[in-house]
N, C-alpha and C. Protein backbone atom coordinates (compact mmCIF):
# COMPACT_ATOMS: atom_id res chain seq x y z
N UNK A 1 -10.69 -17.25 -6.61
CA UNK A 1 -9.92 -16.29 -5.85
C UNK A 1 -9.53 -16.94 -4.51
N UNK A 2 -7.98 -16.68 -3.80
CA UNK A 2 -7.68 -17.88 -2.98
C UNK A 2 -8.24 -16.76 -1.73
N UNK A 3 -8.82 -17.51 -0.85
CA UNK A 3 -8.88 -16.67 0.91
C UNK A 3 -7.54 -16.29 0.98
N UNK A 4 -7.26 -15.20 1.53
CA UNK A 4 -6.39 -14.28 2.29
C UNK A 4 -7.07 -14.08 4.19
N UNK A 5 -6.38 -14.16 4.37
CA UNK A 5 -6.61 -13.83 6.39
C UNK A 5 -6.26 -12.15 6.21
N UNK A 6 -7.84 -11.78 6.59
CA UNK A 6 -7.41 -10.22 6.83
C UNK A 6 -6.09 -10.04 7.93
N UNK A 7 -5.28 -8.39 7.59
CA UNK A 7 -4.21 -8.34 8.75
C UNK A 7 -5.26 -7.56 10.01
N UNK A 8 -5.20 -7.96 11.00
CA UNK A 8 -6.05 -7.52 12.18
C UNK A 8 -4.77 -6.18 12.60
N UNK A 9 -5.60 -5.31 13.09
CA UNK A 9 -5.17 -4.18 13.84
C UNK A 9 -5.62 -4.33 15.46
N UNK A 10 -4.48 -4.42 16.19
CA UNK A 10 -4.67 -4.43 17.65
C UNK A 10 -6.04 -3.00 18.11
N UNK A 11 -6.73 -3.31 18.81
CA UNK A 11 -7.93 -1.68 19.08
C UNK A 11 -6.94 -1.40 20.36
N UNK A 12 -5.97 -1.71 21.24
CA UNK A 12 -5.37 -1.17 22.10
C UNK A 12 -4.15 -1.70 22.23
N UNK A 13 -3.19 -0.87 22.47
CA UNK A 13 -1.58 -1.05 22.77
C UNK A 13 -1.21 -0.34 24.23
N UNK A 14 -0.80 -1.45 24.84
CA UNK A 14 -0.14 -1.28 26.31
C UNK A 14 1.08 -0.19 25.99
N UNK A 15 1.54 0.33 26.81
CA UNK A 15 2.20 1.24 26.73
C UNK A 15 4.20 0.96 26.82
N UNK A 16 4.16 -0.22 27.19
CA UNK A 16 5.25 -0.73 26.72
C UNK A 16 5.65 -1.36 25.20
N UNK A 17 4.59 -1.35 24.64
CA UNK A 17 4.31 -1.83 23.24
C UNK A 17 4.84 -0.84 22.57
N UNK A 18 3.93 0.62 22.53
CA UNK A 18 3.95 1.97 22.30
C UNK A 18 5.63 2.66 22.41
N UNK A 19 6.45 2.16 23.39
CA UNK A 19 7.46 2.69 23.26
C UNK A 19 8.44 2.20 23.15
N UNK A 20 8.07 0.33 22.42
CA UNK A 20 8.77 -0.32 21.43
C UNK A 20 9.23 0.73 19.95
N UNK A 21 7.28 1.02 19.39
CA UNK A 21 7.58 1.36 18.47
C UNK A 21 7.67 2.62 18.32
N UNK A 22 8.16 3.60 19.14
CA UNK A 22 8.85 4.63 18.75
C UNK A 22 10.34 4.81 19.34
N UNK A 23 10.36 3.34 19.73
CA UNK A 23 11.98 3.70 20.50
C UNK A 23 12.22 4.78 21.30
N UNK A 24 11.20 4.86 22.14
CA UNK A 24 11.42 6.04 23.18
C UNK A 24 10.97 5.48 24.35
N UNK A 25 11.58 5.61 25.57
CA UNK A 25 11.82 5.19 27.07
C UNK A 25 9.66 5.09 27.72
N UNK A 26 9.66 4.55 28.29
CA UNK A 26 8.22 4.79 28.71
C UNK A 26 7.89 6.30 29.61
N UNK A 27 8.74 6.11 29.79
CA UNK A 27 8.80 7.66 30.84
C UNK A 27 8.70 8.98 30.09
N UNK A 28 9.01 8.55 28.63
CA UNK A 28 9.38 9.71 28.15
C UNK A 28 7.92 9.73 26.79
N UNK A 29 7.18 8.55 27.18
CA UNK A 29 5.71 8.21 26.34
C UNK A 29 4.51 9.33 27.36
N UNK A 30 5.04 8.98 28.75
CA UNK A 30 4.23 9.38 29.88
C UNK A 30 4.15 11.12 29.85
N UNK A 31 5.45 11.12 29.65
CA UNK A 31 5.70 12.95 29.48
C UNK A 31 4.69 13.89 28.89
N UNK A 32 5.15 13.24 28.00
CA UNK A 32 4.16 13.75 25.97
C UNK A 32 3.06 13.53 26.49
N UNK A 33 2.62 12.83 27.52
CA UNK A 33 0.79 12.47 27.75
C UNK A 33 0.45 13.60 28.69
N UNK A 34 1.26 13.91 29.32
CA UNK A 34 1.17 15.11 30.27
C UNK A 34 1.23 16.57 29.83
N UNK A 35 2.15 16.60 28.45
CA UNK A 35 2.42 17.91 27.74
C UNK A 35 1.27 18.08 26.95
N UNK A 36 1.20 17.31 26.00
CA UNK A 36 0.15 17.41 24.60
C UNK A 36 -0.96 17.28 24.77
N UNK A 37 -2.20 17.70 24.86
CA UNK A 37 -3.28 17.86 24.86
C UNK A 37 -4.17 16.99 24.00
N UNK A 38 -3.78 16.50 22.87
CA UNK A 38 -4.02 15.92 22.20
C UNK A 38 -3.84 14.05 22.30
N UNK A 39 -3.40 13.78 23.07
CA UNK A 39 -2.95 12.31 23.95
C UNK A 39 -3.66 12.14 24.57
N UNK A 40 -4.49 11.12 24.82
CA UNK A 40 -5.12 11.06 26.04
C UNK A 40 -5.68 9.62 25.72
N UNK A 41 -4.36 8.78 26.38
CA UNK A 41 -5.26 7.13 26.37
C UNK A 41 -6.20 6.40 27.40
N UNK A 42 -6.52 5.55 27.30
CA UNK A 42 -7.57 4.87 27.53
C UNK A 42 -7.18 4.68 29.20
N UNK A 43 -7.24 4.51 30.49
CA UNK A 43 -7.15 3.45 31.53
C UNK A 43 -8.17 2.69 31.74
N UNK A 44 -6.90 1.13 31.90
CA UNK A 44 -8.36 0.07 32.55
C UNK A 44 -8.64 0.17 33.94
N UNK A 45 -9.16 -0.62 35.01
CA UNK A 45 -9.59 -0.68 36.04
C UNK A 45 -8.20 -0.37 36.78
N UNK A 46 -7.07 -1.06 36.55
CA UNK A 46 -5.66 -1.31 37.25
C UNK A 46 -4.86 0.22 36.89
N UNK A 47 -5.69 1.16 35.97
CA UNK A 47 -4.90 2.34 35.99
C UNK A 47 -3.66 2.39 34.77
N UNK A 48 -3.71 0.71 34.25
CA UNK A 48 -2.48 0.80 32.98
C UNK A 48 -3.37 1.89 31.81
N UNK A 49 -2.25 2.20 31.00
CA UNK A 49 -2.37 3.25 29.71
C UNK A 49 -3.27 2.10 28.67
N UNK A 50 -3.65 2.29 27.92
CA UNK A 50 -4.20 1.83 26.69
C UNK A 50 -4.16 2.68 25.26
N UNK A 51 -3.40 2.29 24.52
CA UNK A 51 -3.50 3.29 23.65
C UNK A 51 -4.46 2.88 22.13
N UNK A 52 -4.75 3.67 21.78
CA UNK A 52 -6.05 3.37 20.78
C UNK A 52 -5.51 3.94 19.26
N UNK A 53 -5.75 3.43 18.47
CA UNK A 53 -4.97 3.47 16.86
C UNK A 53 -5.07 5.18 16.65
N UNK A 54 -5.95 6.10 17.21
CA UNK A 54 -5.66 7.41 16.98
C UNK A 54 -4.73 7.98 18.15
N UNK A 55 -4.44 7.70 19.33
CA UNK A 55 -3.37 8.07 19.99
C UNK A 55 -2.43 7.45 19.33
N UNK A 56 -2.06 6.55 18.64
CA UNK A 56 -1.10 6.01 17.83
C UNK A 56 -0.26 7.05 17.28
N UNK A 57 -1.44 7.58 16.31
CA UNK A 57 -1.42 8.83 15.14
C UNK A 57 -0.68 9.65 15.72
N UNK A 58 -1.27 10.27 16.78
CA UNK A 58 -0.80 11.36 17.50
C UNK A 58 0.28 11.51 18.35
N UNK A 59 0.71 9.96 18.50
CA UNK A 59 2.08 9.92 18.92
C UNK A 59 3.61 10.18 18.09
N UNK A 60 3.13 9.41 16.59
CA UNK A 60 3.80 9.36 15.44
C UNK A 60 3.72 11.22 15.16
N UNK A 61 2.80 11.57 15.39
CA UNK A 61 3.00 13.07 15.13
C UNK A 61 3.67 13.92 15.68
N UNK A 62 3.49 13.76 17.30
CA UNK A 62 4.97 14.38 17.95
C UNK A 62 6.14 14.13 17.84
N UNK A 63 6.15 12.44 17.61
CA UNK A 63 7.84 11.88 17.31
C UNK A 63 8.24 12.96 16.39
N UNK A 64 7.28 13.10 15.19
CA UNK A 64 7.85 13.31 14.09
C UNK A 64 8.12 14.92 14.64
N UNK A 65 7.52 15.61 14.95
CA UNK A 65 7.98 16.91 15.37
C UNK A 65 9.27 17.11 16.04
N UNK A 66 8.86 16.30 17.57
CA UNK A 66 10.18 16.59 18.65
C UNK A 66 11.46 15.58 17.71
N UNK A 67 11.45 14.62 17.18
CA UNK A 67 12.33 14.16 17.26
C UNK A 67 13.15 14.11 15.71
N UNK A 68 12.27 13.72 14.34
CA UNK A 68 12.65 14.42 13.02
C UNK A 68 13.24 15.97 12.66
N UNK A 69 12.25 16.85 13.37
CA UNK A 69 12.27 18.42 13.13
C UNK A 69 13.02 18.53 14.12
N UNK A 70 13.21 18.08 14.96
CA UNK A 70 14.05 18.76 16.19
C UNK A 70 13.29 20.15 16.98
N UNK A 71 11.82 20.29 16.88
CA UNK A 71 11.64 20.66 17.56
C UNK A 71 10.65 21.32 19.21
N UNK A 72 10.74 21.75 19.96
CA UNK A 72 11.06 21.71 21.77
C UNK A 72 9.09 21.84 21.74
N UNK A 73 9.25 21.44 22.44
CA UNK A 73 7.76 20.83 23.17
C UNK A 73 7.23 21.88 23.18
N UNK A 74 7.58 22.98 23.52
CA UNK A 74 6.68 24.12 23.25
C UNK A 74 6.09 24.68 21.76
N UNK A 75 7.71 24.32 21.32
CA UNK A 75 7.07 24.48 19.42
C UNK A 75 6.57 23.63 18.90
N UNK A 76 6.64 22.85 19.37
CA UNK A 76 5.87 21.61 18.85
C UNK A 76 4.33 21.91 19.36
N UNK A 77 3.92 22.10 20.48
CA UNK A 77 2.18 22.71 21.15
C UNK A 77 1.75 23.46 19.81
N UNK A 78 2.45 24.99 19.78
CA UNK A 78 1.86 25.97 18.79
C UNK A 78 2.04 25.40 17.55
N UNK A 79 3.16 24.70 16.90
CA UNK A 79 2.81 24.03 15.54
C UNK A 79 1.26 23.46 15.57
N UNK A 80 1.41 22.53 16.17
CA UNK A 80 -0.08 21.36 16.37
C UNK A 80 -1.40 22.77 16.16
N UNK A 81 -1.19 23.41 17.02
CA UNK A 81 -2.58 24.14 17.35
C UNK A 81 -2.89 25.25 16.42
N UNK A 82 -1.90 25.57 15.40
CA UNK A 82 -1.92 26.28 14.17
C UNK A 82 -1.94 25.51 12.89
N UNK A 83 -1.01 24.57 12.81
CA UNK A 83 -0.97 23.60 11.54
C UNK A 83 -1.27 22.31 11.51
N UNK A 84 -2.53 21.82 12.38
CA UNK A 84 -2.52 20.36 12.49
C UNK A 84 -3.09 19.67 11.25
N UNK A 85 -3.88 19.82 10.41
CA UNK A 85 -3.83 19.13 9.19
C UNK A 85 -2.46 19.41 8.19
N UNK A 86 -2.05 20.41 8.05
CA UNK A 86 -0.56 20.42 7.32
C UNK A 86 0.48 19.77 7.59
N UNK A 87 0.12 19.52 9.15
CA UNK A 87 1.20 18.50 10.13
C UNK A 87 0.73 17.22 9.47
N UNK A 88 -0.24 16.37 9.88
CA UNK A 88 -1.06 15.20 9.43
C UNK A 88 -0.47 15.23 7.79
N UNK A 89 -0.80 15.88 7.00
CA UNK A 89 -0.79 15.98 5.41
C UNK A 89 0.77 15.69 5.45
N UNK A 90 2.09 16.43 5.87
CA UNK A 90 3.17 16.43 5.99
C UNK A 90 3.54 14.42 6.32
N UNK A 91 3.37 14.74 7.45
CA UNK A 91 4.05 13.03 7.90
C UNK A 91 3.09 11.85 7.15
N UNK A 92 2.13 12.29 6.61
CA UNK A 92 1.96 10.71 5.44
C UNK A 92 2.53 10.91 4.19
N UNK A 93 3.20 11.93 3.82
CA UNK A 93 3.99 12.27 2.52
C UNK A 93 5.41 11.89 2.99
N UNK A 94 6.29 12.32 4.35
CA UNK A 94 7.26 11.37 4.95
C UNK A 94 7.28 10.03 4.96
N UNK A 95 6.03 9.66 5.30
CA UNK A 95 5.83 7.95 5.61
C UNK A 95 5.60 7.10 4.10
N UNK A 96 5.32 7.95 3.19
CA UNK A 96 4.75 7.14 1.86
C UNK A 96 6.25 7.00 1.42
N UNK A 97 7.11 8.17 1.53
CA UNK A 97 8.25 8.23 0.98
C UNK A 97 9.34 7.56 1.63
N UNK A 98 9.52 7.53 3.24
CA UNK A 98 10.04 6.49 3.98
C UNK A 98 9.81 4.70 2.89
N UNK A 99 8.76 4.48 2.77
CA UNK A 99 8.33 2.96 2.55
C UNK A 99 8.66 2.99 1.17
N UNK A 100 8.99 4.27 0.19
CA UNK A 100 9.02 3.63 -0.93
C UNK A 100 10.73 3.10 -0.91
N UNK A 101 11.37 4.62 -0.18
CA UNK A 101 12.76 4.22 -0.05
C UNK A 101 13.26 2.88 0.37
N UNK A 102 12.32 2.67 1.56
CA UNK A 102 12.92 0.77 2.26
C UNK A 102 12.85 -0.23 1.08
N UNK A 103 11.30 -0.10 0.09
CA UNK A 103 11.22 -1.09 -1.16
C UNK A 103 12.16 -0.96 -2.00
N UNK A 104 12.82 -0.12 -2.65
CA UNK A 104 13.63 0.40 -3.17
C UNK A 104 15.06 -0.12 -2.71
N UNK A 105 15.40 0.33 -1.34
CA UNK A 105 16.52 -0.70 -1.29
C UNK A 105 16.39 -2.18 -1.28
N UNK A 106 15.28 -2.52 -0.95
CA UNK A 106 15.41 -3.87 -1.23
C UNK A 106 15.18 -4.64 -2.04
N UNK A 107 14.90 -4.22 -3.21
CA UNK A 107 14.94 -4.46 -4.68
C UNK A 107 16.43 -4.35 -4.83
N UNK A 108 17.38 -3.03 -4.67
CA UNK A 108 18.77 -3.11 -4.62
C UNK A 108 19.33 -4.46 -4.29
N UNK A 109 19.24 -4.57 -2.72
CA UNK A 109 19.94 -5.84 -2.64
C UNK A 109 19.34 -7.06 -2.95
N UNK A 110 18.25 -7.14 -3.63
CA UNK A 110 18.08 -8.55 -4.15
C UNK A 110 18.83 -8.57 -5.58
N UNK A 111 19.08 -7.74 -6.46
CA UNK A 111 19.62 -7.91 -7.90
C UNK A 111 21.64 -7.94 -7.20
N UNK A 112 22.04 -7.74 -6.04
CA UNK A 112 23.21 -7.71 -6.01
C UNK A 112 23.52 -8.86 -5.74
């Protein structure tokens, strides 16, 4: 059996990292940390953000609210605080189905 190099998972993401990958402004990462209750990253000594693979989660979870569903920070609070495993259950059935679609096209354009 040949070695494989496990893929390593970063344990913290700077906060400019963080709003690489949701394509959203840093200011507007900072917001959501101030609104949602559920956010709450790490600071080091210097006061920068740190974000930890479950603020990750929970970021991907508001995107997916405020910015998929379209909807307002307030509905988005009472969703979370009434449906948060249906929320969770919801966006990995988006995300499984997101990744099959990307494989899928790209099986397309390799036979073209």
């Amino acid at each position: 059996m040949p070695y494989r190099e496990k893929r390593t998972e970063k344990l913290f993401y700077q906060i400019g990292e963080v709003s690489e990958m949701f394509s959203e402004p840093v200011s507007t990462i900072r917001f959501w940390e101030k609104e949602f209750d559920i956010l709450r990253p790490k600071k080091n000594n210097k006061g920068n953000r740190l974000f930890m693979q479950e603020d990750i989660k929970n970021l991907r979870l508001i995107h997916h609210l405020l910015r998929e569903r379209g909807m307002t920070i307030e509905g988005a609070k009472r969703y979370l605080k009434h449906n948060r495993e249906e929320t969770d259950y919801r966006l990995e059935i988006a995300d499984s189905l997101r990744n099959i679609r990307e494989m899928l096209v790209s099986i397309r354009d390799e036979i073209k």
